[in-house]
Protein backbone atom coordinates (compact mmCIF):
# COMPACT_ATOMS: atom_id res chain seq x y z
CA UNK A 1 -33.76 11.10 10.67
CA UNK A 2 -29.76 11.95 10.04
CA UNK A 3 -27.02 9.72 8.68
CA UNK A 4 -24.21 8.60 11.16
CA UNK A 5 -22.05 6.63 9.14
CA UNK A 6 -18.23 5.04 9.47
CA UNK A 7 -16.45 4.09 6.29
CA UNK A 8 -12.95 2.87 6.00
CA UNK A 9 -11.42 1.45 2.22
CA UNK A 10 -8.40 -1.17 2.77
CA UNK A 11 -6.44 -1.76 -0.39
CA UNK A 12 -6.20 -5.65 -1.49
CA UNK A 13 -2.65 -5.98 -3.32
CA UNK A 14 -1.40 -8.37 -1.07
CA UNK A 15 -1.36 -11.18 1.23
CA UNK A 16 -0.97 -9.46 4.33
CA UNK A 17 -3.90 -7.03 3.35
CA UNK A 18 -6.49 -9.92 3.78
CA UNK A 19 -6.19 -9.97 7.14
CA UNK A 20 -6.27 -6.23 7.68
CA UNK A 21 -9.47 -6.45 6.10
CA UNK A 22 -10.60 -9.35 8.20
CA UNK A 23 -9.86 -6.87 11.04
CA UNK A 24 -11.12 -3.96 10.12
CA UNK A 25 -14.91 -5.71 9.13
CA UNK A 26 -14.84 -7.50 12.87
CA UNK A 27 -13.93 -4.07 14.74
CA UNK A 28 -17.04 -1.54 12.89
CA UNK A 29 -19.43 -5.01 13.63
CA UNK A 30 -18.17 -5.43 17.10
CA UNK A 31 -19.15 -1.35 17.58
CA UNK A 32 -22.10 -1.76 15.86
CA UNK A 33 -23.19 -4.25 18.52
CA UNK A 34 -24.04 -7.24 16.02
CA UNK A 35 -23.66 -10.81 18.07
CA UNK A 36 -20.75 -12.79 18.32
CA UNK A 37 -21.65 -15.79 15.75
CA UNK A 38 -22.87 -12.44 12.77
CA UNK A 39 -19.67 -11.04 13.97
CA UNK A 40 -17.43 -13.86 12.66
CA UNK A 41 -19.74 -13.99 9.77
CA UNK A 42 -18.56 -11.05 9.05
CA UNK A 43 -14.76 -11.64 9.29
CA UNK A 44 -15.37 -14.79 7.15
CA UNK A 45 -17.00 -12.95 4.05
CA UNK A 46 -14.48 -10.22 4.33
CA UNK A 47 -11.90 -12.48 3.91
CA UNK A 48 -12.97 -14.61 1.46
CA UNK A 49 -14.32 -11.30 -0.37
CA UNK A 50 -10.84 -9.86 -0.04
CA UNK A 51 -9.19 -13.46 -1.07
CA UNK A 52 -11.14 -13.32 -3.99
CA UNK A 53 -10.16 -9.96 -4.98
CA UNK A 54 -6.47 -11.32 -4.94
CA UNK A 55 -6.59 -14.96 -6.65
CA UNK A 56 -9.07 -13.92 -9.36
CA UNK A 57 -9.10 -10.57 -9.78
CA UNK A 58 -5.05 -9.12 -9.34
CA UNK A 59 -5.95 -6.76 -6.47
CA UNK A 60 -8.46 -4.29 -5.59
CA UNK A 61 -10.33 -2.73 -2.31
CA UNK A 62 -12.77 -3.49 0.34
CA UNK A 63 -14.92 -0.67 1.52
CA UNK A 64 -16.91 -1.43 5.12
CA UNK A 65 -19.20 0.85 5.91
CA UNK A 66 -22.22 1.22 8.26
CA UNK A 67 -25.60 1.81 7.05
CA UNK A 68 -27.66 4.71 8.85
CA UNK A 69 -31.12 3.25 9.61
CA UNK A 70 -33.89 4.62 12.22
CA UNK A 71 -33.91 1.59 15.02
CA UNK A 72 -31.99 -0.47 13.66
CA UNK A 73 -28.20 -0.49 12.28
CA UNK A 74 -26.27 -2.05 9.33
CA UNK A 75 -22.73 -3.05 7.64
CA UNK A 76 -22.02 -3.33 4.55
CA UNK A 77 -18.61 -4.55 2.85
CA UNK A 78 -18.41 -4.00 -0.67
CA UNK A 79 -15.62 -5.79 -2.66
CA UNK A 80 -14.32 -4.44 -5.88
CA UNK A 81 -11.52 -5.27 -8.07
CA UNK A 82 -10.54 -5.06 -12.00
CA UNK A 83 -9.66 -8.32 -12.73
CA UNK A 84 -11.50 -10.71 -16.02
CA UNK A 85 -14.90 -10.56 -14.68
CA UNK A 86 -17.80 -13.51 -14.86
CA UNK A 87 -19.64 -13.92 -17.45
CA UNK A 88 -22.05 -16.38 -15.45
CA UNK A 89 -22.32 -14.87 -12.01
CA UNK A 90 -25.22 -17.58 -11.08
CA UNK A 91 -23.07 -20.38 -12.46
CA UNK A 92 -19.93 -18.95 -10.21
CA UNK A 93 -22.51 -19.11 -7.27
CA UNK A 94 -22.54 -22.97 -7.89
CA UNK A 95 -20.48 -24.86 -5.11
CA UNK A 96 -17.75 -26.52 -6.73
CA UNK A 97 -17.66 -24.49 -9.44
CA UNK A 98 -14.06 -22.77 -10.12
CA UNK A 99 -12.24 -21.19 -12.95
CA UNK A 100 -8.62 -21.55 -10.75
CA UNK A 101 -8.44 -25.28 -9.37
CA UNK A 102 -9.83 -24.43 -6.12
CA UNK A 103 -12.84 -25.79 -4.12
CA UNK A 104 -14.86 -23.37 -5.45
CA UNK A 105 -17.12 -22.80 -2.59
CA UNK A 106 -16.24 -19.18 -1.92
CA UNK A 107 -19.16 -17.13 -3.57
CA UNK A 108 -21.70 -19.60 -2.69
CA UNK A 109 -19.86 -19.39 1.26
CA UNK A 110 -21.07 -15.60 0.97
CA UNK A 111 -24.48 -16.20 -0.13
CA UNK A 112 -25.33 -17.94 2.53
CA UNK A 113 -23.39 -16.15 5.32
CA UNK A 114 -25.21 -12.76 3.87
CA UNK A 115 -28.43 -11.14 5.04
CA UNK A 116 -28.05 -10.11 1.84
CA UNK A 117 -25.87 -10.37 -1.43
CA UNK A 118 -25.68 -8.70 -4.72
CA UNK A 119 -23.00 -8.62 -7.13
CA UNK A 120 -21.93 -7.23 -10.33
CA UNK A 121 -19.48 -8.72 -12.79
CA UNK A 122 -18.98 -8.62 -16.46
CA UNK A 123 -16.22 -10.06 -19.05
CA UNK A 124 -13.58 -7.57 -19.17
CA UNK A 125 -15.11 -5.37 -16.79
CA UNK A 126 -14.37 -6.89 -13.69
CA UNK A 127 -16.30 -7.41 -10.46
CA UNK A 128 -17.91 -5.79 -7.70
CA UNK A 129 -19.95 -7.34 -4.58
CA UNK A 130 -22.33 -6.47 -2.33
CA UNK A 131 -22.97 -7.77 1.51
CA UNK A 132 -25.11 -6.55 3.97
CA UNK A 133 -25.84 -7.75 7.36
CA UNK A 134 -28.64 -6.01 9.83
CA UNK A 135 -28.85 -5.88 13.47
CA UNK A 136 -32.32 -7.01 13.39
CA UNK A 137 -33.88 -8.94 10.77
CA UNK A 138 -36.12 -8.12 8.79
CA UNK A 139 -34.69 -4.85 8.48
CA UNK A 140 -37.34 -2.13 7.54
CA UNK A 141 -35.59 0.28 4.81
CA UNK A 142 -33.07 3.45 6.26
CA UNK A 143 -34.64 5.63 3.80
CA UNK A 144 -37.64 5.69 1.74
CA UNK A 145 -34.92 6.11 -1.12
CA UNK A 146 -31.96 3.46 -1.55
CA UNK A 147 -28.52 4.91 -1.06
CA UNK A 148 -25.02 3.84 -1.89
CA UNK A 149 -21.99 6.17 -0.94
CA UNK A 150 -18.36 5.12 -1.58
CA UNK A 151 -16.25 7.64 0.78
CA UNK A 152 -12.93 7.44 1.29
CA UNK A 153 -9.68 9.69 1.96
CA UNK A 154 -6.80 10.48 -0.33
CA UNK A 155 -4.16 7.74 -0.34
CA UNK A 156 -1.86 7.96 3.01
CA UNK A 157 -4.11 9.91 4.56
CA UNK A 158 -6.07 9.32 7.73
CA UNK A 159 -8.31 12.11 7.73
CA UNK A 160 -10.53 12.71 4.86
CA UNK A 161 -12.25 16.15 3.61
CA UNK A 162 -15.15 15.44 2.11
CA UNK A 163 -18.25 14.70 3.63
CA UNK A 164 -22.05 13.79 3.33
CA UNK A 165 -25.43 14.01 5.18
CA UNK A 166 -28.97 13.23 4.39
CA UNK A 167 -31.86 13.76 5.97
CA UNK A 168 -35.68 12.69 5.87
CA UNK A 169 -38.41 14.63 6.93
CA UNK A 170 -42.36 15.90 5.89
CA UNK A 171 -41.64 13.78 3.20
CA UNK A 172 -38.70 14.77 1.49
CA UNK A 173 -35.24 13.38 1.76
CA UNK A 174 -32.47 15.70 1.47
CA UNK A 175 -28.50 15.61 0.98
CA UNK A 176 -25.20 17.66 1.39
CA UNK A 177 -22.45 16.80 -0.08
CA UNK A 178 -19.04 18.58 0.74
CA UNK A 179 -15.63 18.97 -0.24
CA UNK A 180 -13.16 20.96 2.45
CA UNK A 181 -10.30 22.89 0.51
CA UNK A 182 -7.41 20.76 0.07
CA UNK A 183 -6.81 17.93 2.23
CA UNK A 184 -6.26 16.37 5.04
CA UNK A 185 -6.95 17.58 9.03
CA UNK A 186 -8.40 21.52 8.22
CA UNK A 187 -10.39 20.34 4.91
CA UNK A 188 -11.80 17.59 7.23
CA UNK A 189 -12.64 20.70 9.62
CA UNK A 190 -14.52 22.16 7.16
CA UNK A 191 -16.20 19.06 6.01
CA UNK A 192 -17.48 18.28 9.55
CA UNK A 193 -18.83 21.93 10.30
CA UNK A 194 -20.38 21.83 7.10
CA UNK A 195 -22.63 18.91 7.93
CA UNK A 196 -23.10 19.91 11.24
CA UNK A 197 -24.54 23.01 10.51
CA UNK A 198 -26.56 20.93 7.50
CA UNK A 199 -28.15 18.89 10.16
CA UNK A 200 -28.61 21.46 12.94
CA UNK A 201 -30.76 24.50 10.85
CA UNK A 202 -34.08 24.27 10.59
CA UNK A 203 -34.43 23.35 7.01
CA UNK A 204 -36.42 26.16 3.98
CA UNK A 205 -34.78 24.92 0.61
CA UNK A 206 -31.41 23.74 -0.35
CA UNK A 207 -30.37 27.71 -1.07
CA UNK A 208 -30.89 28.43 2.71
CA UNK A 209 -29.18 25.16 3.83
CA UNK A 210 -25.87 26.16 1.54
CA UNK A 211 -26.42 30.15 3.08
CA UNK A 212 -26.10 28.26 6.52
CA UNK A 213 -22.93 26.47 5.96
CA UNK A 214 -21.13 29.73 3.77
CA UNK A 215 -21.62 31.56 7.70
CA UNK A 216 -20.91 27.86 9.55
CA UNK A 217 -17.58 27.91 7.44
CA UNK A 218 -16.34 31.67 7.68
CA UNK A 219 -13.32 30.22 10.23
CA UNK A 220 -12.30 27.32 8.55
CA UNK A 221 -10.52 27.14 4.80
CA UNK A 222 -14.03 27.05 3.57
CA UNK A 223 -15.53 24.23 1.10
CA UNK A 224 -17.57 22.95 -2.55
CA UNK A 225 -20.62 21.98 -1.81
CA UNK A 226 -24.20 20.99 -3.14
CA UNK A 227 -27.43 20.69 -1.22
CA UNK A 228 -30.33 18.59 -2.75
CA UNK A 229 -34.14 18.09 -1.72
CA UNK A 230 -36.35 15.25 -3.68
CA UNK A 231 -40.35 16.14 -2.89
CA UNK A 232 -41.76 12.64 -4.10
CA UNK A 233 -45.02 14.03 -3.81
CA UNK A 234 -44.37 16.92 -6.03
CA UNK A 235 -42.05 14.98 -8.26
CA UNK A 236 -39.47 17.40 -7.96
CA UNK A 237 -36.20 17.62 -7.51
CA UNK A 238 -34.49 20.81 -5.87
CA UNK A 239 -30.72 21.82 -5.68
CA UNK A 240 -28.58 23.96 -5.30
CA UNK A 241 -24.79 24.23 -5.44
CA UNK A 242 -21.24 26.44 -4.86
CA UNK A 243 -18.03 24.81 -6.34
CA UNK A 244 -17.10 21.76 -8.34
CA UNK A 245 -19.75 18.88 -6.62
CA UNK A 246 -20.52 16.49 -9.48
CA UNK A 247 -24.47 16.37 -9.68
CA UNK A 248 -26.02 14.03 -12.59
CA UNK A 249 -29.73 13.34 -12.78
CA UNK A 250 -30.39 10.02 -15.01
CA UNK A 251 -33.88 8.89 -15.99
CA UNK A 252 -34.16 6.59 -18.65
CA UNK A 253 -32.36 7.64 -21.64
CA UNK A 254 -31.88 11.22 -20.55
CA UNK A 255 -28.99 12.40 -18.43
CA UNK A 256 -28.83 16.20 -17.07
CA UNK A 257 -25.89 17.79 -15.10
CA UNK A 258 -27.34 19.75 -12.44
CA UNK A 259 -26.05 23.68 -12.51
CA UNK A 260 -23.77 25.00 -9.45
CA UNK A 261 -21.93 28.46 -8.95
CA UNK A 262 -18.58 29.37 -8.89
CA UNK A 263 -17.15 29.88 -4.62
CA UNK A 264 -15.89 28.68 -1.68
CA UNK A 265 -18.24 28.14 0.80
CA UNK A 266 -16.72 30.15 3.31
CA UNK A 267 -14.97 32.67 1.82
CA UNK A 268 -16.63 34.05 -1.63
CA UNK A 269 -20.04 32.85 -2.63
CA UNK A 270 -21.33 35.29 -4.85
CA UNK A 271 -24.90 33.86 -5.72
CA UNK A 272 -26.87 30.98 -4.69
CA UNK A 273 -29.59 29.47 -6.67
CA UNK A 274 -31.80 26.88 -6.59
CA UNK A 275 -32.71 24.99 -10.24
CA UNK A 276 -35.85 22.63 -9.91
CA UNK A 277 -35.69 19.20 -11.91
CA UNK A 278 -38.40 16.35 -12.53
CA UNK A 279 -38.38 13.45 -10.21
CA UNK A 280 -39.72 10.39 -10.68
CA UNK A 281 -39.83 6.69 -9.10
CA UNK A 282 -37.46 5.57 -12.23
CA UNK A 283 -34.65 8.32 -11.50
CA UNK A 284 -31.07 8.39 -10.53
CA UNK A 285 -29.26 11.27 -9.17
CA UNK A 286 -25.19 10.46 -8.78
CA UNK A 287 -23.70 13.27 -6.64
CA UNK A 288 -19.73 13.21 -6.21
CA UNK A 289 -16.84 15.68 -5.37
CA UNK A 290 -13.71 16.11 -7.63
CA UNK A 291 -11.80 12.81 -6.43
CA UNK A 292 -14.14 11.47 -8.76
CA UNK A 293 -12.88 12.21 -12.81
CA UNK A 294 -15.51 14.03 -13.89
CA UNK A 295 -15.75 12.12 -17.53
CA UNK A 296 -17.30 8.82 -15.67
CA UNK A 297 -19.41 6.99 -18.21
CA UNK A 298 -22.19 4.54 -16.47
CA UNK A 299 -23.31 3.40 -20.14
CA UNK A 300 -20.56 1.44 -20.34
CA UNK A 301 -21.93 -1.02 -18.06
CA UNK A 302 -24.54 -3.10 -19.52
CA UNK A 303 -27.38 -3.06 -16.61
CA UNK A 304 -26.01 -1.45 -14.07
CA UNK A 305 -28.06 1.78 -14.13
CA UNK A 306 -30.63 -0.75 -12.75
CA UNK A 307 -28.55 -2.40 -9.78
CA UNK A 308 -28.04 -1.12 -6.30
CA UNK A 309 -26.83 2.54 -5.50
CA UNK A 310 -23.70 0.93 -3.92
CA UNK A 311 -22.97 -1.04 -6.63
CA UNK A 312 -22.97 2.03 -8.96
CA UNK A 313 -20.86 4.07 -6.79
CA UNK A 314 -18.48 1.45 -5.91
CA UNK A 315 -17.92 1.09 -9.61
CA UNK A 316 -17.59 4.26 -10.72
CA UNK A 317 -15.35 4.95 -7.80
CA UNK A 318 -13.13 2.38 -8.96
CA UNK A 319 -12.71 2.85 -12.50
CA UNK A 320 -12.71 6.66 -12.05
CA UNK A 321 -11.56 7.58 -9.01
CA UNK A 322 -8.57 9.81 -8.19
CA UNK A 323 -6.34 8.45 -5.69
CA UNK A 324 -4.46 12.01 -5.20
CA UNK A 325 -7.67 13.30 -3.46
CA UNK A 326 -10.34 12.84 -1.50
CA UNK A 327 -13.41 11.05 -2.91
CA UNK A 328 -16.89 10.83 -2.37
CA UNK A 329 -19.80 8.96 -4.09
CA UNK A 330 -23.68 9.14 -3.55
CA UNK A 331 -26.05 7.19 -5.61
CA UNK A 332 -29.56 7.66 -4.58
CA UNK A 333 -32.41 5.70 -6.09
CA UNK A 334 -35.86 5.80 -4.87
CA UNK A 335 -36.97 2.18 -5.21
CA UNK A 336 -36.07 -1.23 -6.23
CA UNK A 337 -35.74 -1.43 -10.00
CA UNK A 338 -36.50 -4.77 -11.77
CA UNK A 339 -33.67 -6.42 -11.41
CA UNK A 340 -34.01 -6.71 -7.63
CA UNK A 341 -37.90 -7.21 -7.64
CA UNK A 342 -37.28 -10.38 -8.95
C-alpha cells in the first residue's frame, strides 16, 4: 500500500482567514467523497478551530490534510497556535466553560462533531488540536504504524519541494523523505520524481531505493533525501541517507541521530550506506528536511513524546519551523502509547 496524500496550511492572523479555512476543509472533504451532513461538519470545526486560534490564542495555522488508508479515506485538520495555553484541557471541554466571556461551547462543539479528537495544550506553551473524520466508520488503521506529517511550502509559494512516501509490504513499512534543491516549481520536480521512482522499484533495502532515485533524478536539479525500512519482526530499523534529512530515533530516555552522507541526489552521491538501529513497539523515529531548525527540543513538552505523531509534528513544526523554506515533518510511531489506550 502507497500514500496519496493532499496537504494545504492556511495562516490564521486574521478575520478574513477563518473563512479561507472554512473553504479550504469543505473543498479536500467534498473530493474525498465524505457526505454532505460530515461535510459541513467539517466546515464547522474548521472554523471554530480557526476562531479559536484567533480569540484565544493571537494567530496561528490550520493544516488539512488527507489521511492515506487501504479502502477507506480520511481528513484531518490540525489547529495550532502559540497563544497562553490550558492548563485544564478536560475542564475547557466543559460546555459553558470560558476564559473570554463567550458561550464557551466551542471545544466541546468539536468533540462531538469529531470521529475523533485529541489535543495538546500547556501553560505557556500554547495549543495544538487534533480532528479526524473517516469515510467509513470504524475505520481500520492506514498503517500498522501511526503517522503524523506536517508538509507545507515556503511562504508565498504554491508549489512545494519536499516530499514524502511510505509504503507497507511483507511486513515492513518503509519511508522517503525528500528535499528538491531550492524551491519552488523544479525542486517540486525533483521531489515528485523522487517518490515516484520510490514507489515504482521493486524494493531490496533503503541503499537500493536511494541508488534508484540518484538515476530517477539525473535531469532534474537533483535532491536530500533519506530512505527508511522498520522490520517489526526483526526489531530493526534500516536507513539510509544523502544530504541534510533530519532523522532522530527516540526510545525512552535515549535519542540517536541517524547517520547520512554528504550529495545531491542527482548529481554527486559519492557513497551510500545503510546503518541498522533497534526497533521496538515503544520507539519514535522523527524524520524532517531543513525547513525544520535542526536544534528542535521535544523534552520541552511535558508528555508529548507519548501523544499522537501529528500532534508531535504539528508542534515541532510550529515552534521550529522555517518559514523561508520548504518544510516537512514525519512522526512515525508504531502503536498507541498510554495516553491514548485509556
Amino acid at each position: 500500500m502507497k500514500t496519496i496524500s493532499t496537504s494545504s496550511t492556511v495562516s490564521i492572523e486574521e478575520l478574513s482567514q477563518i473563512g479561507e479555512a472554512r473553504r479550504q476543509a469543505l473543498a479536500l472533504a467534498e473530493r474525498l467523497n465524505f457526505a454532505p451532513l460530515v461535510c459541513a461538519r467539517v466546515g464547522l470545526i474548521a472554523t471554530e478551530a480557526a476562531s479559536n486560534i484567533l480569540k484565544h490564542g493571537g494567530g496561528g495555522a490550520i493544516v488539512l490534510q488527507s489521511i492515506p488508508c487501504s479502502g477507506n479515506s480520511g481528513l484531518e485538520i490540525l489547529a495550532l497556535d502559540s497563544g497562553p495555553g490550558m492548563g485544564n484541557v478536560e475542564q475547557c471541554m466543559v460546555d459553558g466553560f470560558s476564559t473570554v466571556g463567550s458561550s464557551g461551547t466551542g471545544l466541546g462543539a468539536i468533540a462531538r462533531l469529531s470521529d475523533s479528537l485529541e489535543i495538546y495544550s500547556r501553560p505557556d506553551q500554547g495549543t495544538a488540536l487534533l480532528s479526524r473524520f473517516w469515510l467509513q466508520t470504524p475505520a481500520r488503521p492506514p498503517f500498522t504504524v501511526r503517522l503524523g506529517v506536517v508538509h507545507r511550502a515556503r511562504a508565498g509559494e504554491k508549489a512545494c519541494g519536499d516530499g514524502w512516501a511510505i509504503l507497507e509490504k511483507d511486513g515492513c513499512t518503509r519511508v522517503l523523505v525528500v528535499d528538491g534543491l531550492g524551491h519552488g516549481l523544479l525542486a517540486e520536480k525533483a521531489a515528485i520524481a523522487a517518490i515516484e521512482s520510490f514507489e515504482g522499484h521493486i524494493w531490496s533495502s533503503p541503499v537500493f531505493a536511494l541508488q534508484s532515485v540518484h538515476g530517477a533524478l539525473r535531469h532534474t536539479r537533483g535532491a536530500a533525501a533519506a530512505a527508511v525500512e522498520i522490520d517489526p519482526a526483526q526489531q530493526i530499523l534500516r536507513f539510509a541517507g544523502i544530504g541534510n534529512i533530519g532523522a532522530t530515533l527516540i526510545t525512552g530516555r535515549q535519542r540517536r541521530g541517524l547517520i547520512s552522507h554528504n550529495g545531491t541526489l542527482g548529481h554527486r552521491a559519492e557513497r551510500f550506506q545503510q546503518f541498522d538501529y533497534p526497533w521496538s513497539p515503544r520507539s519514535l523515529l522523527i524524520l524532517h528536511t531543513d525547513g525544520l531548525s535542526s536544534h528542535w527540543q521535544l523534552e520541552r513538552y511535558s508528555g508529548l513524546v507519548l501523544r499522537h505523531p501529528a500532534l508531535i509534528a504539528g508542534i515541532l513544526y510550529r515552534d521550529f519551523g522555517r518559514t523561508r523554506d520548504d518544510a516537512t515533518v514525519l512522526v512515525w510511531q508504531p502503536e498507541a502509547q498510554e495516553h491514548e489506550k485509556k
